[in-house]
PDB file of N, CA and C in Angstrom:
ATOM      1  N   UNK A   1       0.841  -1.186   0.000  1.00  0.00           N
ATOM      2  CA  UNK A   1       0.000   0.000   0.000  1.00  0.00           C
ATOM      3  C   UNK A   1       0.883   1.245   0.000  1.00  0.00           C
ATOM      4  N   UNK A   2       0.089   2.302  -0.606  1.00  0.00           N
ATOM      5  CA  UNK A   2       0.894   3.341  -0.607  1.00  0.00           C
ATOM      6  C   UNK A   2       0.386   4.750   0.297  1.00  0.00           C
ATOM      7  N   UNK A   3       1.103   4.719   1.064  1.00  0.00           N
ATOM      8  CA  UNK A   3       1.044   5.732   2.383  1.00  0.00           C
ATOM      9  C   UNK A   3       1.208   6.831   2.524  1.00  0.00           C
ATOM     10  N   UNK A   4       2.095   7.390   1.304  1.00  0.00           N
ATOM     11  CA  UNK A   4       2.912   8.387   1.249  1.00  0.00           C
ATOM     12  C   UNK A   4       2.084   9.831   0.767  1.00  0.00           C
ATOM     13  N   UNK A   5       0.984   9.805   0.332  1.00  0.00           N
ATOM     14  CA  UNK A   5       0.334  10.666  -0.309  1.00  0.00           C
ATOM     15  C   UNK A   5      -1.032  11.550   0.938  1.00  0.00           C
ATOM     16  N   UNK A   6      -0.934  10.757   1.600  1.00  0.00           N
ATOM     17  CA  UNK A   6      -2.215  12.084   2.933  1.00  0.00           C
ATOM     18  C   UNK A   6      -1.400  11.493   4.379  1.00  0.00           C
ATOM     19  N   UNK A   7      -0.173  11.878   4.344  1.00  0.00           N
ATOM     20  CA  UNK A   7       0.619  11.734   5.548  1.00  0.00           C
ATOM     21  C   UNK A   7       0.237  10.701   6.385  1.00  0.00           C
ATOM     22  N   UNK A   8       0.717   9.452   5.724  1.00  0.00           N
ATOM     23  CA  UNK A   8       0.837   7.868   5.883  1.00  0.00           C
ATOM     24  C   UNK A   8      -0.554   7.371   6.275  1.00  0.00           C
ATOM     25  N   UNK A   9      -1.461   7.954   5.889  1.00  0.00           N
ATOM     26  CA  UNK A   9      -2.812   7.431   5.712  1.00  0.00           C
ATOM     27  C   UNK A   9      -3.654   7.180   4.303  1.00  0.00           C
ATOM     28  N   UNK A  10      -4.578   5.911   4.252  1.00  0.00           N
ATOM     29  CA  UNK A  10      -4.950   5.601   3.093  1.00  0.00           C
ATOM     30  C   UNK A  10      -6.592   5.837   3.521  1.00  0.00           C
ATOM     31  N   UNK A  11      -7.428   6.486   2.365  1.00  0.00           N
ATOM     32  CA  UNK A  11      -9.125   6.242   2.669  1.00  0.00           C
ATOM     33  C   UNK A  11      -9.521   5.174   2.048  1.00  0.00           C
ATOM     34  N   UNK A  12     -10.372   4.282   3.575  1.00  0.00           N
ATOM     35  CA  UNK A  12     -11.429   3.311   3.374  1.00  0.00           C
ATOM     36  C   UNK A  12     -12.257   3.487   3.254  1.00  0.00           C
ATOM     37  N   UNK A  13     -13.295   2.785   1.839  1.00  0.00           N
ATOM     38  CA  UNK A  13     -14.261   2.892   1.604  1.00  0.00           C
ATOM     39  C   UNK A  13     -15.212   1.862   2.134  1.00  0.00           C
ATOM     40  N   UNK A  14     -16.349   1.624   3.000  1.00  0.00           N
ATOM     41  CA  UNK A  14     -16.879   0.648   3.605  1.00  0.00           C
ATOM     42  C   UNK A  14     -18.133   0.522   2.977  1.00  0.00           C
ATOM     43  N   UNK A  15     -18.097  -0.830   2.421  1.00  0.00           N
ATOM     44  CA  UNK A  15     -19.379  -1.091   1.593  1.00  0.00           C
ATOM     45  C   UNK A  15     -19.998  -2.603   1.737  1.00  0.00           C
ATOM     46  N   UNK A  16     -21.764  -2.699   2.339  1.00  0.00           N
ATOM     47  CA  UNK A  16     -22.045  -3.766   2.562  1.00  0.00           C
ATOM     48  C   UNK A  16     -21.806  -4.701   1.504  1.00  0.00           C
ATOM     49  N   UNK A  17     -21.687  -5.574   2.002  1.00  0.00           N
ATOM     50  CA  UNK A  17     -21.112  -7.319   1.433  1.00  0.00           C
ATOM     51  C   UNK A  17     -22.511  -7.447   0.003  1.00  0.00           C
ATOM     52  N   UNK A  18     -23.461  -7.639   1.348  1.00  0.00           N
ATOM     53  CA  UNK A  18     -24.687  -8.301   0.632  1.00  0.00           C
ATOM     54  C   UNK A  18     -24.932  -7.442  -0.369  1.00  0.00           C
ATOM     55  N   UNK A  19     -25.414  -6.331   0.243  1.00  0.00           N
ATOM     56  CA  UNK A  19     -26.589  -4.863  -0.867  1.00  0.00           C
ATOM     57  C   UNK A  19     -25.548  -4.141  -1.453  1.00  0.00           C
ATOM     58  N   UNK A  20     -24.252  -3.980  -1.590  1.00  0.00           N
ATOM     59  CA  UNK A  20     -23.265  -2.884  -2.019  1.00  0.00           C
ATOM     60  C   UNK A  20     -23.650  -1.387  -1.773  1.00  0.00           C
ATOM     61  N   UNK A  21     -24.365  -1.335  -0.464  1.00  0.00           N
ATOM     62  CA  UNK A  21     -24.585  -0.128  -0.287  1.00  0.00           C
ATOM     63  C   UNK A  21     -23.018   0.634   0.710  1.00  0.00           C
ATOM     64  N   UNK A  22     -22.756   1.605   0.535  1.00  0.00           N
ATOM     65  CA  UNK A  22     -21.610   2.674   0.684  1.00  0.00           C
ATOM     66  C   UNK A  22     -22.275   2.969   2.363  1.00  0.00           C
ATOM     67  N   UNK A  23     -21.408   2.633   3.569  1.00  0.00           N
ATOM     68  CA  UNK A  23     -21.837   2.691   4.483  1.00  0.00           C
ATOM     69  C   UNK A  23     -21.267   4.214   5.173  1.00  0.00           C
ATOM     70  N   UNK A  24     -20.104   4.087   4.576  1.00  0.00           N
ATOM     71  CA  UNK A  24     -18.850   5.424   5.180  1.00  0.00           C
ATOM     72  C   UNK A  24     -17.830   5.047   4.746  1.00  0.00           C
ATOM     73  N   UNK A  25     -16.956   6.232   5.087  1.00  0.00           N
ATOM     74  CA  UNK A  25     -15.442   6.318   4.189  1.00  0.00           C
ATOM     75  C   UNK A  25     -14.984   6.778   5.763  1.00  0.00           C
ATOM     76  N   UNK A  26     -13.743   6.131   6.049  1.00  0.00           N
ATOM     77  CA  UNK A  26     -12.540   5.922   6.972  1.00  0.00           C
ATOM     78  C   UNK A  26     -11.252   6.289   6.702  1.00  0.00           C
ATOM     79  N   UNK A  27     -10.373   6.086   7.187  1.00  0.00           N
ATOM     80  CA  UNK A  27      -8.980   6.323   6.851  1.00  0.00           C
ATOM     81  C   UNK A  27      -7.898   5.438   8.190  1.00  0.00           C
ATOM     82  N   UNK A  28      -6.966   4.443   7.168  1.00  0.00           N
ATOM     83  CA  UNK A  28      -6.285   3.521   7.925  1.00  0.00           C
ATOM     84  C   UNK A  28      -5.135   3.769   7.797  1.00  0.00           C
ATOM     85  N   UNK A  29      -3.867   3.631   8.616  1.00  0.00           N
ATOM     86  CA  UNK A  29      -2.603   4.054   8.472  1.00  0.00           C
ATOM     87  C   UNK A  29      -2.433   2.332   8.314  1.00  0.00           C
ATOM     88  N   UNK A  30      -0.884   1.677   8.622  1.00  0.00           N
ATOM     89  CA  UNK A  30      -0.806   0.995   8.526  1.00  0.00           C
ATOM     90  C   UNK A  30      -0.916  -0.239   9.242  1.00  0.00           C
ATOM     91  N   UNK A  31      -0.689   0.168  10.322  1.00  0.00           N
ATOM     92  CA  UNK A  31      -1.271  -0.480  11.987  1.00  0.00           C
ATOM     93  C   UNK A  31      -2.789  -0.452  11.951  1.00  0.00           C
ATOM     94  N   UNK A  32      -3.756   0.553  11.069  1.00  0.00           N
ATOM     95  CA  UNK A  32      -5.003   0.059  11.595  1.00  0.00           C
ATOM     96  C   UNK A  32      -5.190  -1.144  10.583  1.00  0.00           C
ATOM     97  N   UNK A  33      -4.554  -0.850   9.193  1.00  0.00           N
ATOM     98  CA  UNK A  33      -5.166  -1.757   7.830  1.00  0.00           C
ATOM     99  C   UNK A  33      -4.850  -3.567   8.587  1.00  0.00           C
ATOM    100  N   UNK A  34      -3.798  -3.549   9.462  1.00  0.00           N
ATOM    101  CA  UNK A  34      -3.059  -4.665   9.665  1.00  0.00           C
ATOM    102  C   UNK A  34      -3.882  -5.390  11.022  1.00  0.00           C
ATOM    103  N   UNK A  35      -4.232  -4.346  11.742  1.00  0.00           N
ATOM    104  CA  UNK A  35      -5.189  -4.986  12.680  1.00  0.00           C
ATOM    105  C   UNK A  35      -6.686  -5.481  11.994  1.00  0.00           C
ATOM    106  N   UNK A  36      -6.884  -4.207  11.205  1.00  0.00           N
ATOM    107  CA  UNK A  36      -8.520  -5.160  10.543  1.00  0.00           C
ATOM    108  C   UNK A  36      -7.876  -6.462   9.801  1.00  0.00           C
ATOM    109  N   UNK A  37      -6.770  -6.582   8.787  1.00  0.00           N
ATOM    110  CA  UNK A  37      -6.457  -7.895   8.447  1.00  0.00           C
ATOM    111  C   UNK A  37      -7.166  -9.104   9.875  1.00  0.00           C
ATOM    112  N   UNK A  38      -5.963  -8.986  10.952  1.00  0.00           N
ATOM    113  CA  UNK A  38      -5.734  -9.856  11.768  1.00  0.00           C
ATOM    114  C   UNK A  38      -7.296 -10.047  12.671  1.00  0.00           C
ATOM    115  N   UNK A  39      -7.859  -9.144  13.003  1.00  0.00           N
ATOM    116  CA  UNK A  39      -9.293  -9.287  14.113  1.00  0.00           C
ATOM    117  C   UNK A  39     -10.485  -9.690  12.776  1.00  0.00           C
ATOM    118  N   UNK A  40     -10.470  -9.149  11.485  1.00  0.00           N
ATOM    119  CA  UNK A  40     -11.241  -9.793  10.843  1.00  0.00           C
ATOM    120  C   UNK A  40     -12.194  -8.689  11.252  1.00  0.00           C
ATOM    121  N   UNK A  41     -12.576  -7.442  12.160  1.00  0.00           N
ATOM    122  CA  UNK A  41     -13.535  -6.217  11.810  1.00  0.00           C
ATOM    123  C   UNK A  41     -12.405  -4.983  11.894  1.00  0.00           C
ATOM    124  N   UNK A  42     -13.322  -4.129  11.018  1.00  0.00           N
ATOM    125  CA  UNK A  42     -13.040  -2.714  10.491  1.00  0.00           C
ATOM    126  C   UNK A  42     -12.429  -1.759  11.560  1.00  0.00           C
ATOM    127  N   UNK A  43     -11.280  -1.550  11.382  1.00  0.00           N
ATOM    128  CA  UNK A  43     -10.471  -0.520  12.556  1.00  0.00           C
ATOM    129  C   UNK A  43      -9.843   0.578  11.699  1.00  0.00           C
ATOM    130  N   UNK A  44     -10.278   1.421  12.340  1.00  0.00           N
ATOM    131  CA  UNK A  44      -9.747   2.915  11.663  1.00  0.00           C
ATOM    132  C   UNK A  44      -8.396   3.556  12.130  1.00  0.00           C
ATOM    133  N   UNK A  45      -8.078   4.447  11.780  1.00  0.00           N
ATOM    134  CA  UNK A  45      -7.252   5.650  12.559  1.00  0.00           C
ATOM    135  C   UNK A  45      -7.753   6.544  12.534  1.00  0.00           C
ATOM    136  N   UNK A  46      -8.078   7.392  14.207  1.00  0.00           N
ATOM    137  CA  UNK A  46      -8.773   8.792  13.911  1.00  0.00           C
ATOM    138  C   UNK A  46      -8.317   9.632  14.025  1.00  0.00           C
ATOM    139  N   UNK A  47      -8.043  10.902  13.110  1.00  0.00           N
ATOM    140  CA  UNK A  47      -7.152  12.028  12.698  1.00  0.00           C
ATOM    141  C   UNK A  47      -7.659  13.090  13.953  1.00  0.00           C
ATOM    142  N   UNK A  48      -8.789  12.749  14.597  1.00  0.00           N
ATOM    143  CA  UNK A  48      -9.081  13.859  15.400  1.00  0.00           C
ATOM    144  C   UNK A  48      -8.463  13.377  16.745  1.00  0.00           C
ATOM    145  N   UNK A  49      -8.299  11.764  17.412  1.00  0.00           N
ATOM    146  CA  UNK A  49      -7.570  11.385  18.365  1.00  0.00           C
ATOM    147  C   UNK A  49      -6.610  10.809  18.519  1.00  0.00           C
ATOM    148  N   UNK A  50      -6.014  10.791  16.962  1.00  0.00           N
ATOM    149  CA  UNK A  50      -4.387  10.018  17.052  1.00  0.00           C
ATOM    150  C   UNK A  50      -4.206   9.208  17.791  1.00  0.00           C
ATOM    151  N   UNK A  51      -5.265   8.163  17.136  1.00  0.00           N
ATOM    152  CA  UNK A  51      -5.185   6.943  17.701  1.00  0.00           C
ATOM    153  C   UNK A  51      -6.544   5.764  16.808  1.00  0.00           C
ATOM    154  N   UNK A  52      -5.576   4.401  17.065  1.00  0.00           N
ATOM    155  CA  UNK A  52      -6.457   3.608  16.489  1.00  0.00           C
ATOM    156  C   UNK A  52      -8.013   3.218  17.407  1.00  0.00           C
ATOM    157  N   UNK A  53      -8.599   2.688  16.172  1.00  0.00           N
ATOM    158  CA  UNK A  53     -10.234   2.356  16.512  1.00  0.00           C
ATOM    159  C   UNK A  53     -11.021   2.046  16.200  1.00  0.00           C
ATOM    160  N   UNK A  54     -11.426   0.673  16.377  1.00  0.00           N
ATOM    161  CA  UNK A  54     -12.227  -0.456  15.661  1.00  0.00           C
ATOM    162  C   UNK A  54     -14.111   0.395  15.849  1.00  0.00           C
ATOM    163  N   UNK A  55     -14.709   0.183  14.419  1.00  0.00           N
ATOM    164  CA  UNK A  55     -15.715   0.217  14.741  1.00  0.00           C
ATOM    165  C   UNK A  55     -16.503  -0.418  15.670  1.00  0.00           C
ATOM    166  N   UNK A  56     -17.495   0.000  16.263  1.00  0.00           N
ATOM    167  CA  UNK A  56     -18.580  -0.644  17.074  1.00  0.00           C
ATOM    168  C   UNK A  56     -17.995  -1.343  18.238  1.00  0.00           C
ATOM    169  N   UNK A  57     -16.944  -0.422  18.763  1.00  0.00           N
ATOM    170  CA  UNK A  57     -16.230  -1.129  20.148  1.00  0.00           C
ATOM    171  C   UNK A  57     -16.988  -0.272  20.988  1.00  0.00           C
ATOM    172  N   UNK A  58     -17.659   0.637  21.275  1.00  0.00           N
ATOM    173  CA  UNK A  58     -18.568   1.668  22.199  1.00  0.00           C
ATOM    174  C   UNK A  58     -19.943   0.910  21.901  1.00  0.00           C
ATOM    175  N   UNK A  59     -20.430   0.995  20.239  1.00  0.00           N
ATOM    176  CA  UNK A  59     -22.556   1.022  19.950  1.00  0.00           C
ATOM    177  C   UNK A  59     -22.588  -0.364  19.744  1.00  0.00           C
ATOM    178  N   UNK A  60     -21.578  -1.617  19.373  1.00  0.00           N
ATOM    179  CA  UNK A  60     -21.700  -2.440  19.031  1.00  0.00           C
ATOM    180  C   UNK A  60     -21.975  -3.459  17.829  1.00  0.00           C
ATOM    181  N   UNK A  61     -21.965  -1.954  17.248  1.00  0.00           N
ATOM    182  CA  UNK A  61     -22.455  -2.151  15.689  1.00  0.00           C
ATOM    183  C   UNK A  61     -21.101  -2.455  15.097  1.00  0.00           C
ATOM    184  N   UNK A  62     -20.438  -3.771  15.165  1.00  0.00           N
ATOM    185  CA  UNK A  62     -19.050  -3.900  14.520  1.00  0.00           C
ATOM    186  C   UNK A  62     -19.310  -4.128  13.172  1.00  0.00           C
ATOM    187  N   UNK A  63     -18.280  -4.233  12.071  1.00  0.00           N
ATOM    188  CA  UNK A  63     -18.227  -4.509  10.369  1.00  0.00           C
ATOM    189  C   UNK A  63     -17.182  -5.389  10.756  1.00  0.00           C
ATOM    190  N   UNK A  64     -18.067  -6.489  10.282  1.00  0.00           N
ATOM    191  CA  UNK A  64     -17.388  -7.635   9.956  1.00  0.00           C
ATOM    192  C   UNK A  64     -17.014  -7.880   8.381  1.00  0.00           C
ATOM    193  N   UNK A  65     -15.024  -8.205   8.429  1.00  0.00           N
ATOM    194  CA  UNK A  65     -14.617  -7.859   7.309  1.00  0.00           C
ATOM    195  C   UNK A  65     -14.864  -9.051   6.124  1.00  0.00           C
ATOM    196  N   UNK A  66     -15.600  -9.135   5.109  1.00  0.00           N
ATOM    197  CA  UNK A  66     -15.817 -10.458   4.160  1.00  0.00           C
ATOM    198  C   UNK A  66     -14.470 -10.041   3.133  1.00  0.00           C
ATOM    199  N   UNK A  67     -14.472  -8.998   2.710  1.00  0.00           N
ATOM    200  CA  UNK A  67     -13.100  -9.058   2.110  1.00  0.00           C
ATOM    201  C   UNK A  67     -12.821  -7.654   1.333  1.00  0.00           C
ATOM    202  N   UNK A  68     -11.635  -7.398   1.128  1.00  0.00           N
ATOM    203  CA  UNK A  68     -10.739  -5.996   1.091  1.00  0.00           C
ATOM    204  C   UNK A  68      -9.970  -6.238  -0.507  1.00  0.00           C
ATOM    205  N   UNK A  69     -10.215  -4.450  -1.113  1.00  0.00           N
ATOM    206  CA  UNK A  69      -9.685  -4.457  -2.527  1.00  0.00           C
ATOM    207  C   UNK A  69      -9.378  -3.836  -2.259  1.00  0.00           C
ATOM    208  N   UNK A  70      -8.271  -3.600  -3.813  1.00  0.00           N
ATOM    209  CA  UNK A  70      -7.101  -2.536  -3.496  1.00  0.00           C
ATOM    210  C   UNK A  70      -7.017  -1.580  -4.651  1.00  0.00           C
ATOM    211  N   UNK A  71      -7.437  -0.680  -4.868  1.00  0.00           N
ATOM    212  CA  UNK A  71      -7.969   0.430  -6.044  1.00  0.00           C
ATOM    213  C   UNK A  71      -5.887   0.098  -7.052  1.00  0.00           C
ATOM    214  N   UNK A  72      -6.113   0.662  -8.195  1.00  0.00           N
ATOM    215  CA  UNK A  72      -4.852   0.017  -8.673  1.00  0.00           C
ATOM    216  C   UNK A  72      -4.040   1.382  -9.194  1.00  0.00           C
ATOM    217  N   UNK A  73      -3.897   2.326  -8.134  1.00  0.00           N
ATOM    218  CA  UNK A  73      -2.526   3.274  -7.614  1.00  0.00           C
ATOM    219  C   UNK A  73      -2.127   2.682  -6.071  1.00  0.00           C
ATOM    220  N   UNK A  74      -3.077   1.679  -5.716  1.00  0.00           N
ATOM    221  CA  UNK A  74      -2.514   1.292  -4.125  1.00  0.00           C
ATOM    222  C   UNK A  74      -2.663   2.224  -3.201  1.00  0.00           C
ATOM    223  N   UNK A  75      -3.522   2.949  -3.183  1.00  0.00           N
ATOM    224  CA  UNK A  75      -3.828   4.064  -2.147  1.00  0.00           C
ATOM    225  C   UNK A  75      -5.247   4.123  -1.532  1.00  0.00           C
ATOM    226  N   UNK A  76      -5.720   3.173  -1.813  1.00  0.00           N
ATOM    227  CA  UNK A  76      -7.135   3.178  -1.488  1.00  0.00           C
ATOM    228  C   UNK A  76      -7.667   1.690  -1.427  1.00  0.00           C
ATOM    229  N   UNK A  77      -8.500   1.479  -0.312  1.00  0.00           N
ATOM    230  CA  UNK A  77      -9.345   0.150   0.209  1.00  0.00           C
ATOM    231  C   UNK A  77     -10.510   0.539   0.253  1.00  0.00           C
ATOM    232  N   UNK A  78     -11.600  -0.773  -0.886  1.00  0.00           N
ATOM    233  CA  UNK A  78     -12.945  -0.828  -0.519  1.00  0.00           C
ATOM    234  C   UNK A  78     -12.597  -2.352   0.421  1.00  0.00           C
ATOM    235  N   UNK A  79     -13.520  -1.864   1.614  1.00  0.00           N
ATOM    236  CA  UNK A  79     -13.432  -2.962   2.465  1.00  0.00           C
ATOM    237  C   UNK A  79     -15.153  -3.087   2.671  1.00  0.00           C
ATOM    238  N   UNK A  80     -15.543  -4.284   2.076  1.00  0.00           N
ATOM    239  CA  UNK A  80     -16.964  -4.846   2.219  1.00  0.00           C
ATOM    240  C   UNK A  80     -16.942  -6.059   3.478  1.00  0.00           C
ATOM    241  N   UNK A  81     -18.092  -5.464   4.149  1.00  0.00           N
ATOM    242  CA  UNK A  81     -18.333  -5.812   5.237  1.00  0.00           C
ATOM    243  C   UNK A  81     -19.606  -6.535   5.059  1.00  0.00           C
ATOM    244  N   UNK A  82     -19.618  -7.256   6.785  1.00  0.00           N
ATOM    245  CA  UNK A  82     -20.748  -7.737   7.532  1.00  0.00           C
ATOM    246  C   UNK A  82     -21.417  -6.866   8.380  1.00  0.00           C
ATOM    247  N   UNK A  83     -22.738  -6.118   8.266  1.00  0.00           N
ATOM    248  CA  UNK A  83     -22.825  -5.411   8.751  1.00  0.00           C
ATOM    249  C   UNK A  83     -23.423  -6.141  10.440  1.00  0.00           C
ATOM    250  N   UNK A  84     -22.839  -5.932  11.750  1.00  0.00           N
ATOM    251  CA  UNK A  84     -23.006  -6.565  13.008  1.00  0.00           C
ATOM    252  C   UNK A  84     -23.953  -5.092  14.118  1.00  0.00           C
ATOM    253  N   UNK A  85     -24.393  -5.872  14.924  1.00  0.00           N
ATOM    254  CA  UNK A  85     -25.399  -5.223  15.829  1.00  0.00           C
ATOM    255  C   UNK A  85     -26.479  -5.241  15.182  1.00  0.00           C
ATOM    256  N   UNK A  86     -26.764  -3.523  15.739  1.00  0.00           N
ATOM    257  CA  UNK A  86     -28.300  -2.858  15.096  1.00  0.00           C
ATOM    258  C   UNK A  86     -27.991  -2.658  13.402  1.00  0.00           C
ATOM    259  N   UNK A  87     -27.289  -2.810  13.065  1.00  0.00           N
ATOM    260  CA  UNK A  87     -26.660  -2.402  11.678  1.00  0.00           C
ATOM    261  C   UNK A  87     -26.436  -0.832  11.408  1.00  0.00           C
ATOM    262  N   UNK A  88     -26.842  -0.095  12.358  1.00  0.00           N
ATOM    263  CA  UNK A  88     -26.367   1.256  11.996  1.00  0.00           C
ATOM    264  C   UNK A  88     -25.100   1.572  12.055  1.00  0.00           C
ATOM    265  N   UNK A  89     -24.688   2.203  11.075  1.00  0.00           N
ATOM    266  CA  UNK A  89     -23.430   2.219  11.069  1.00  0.00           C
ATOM    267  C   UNK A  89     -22.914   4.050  11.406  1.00  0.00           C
ATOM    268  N   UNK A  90     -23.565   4.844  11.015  1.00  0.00           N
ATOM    269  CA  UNK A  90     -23.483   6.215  11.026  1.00  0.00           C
ATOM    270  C   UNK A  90     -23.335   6.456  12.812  1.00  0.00           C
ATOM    271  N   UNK A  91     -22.401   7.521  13.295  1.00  0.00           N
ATOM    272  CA  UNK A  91     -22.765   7.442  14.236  1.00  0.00           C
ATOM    273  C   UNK A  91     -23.565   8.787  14.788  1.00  0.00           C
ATOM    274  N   UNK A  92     -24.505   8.985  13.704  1.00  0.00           N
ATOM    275  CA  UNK A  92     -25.620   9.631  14.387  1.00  0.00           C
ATOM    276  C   UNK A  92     -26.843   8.664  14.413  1.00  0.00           C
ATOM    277  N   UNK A  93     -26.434   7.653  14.255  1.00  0.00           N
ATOM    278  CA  UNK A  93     -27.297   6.679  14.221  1.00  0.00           C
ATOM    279  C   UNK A  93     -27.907   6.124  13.157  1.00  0.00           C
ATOM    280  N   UNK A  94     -27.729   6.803  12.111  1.00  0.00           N
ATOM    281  CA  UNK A  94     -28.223   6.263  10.836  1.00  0.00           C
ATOM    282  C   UNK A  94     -28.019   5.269  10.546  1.00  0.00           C
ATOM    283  N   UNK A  95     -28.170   4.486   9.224  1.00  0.00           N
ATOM    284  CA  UNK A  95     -28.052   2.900   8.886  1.00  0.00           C
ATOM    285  C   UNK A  95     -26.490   3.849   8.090  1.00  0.00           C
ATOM    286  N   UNK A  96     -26.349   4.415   7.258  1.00  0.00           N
ATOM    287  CA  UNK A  96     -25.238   5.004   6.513  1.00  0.00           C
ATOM    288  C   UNK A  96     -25.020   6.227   6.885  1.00  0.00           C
ATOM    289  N   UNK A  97     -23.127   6.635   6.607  1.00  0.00           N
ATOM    290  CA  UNK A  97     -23.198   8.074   6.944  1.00  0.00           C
ATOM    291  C   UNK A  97     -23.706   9.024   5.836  1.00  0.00           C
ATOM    292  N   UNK A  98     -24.288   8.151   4.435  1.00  0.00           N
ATOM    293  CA  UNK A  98     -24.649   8.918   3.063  1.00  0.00           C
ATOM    294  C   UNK A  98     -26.135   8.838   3.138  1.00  0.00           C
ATOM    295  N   UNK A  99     -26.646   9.733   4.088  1.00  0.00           N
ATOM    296  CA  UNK A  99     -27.975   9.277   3.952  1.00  0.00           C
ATOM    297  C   UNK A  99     -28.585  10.821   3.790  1.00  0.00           C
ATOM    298  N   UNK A 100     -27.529  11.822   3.524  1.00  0.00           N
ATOM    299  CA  UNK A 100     -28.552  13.510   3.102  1.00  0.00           C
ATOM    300  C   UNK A 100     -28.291  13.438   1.893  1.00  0.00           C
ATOM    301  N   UNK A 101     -28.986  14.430   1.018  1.00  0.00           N
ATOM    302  CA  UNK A 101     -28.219  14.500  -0.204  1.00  0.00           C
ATOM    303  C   UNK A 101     -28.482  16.314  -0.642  1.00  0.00           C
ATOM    304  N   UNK A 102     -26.855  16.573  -1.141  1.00  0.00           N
ATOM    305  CA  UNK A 102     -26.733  17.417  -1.431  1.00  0.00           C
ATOM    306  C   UNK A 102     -27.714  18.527  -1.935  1.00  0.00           C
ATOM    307  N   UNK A 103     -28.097  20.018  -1.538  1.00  0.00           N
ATOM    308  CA  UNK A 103     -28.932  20.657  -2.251  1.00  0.00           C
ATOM    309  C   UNK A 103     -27.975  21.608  -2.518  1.00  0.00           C
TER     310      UNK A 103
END
């Protein structure tokens, strides 16, 4: 993967398994991409707490990982998930964080 381009972070794109619906977009350095490998759910890095962080470790709503692509400059992961819990994934509670649409 290539790291080098938004100061050693890559954006994840999170998209259900089943429906291919676009749940949210993330961003993984290399320690988070390597922990979602290994735990098998979706762990981020958050730019606002400089620090790693698996979804749905607080609401419970984890993404369970079915499997991870690799856009072909290597700078980008769609990671399609299992969606776990209530299935909301937004954390204003929504099912997605794409759920306004632009006016």
């Amino acid at each position: 993967m290539d790291y080098s381009k938004l100061d050693g972070l890559i954006p994840a794109v999170i998209q259900d398994a089943e429906s291919a619906e676009v749940l949210m977009v993330g961003f993984m350095n290399e320690q988070a991409l390597a922990e979602t490998r290994r735990t098998g759910y979706a762990t981020f890095f958050s730019r606002t707490r400089g620090k790693l962080w698996t979804k749905g470790e607080t609401s419970g709503n984890r993404l369970e990982v079915q499997a991870i692509l690799v856009d072909c400059d290597d700078d980008t992961v769609l990671v399609k998930v299992k969606r776990l819990g209530d299935g909301n994934v937004c954390h204003t509670g929504e099912r997605t964080c794409f759920f306004r649409t632009l006016t």
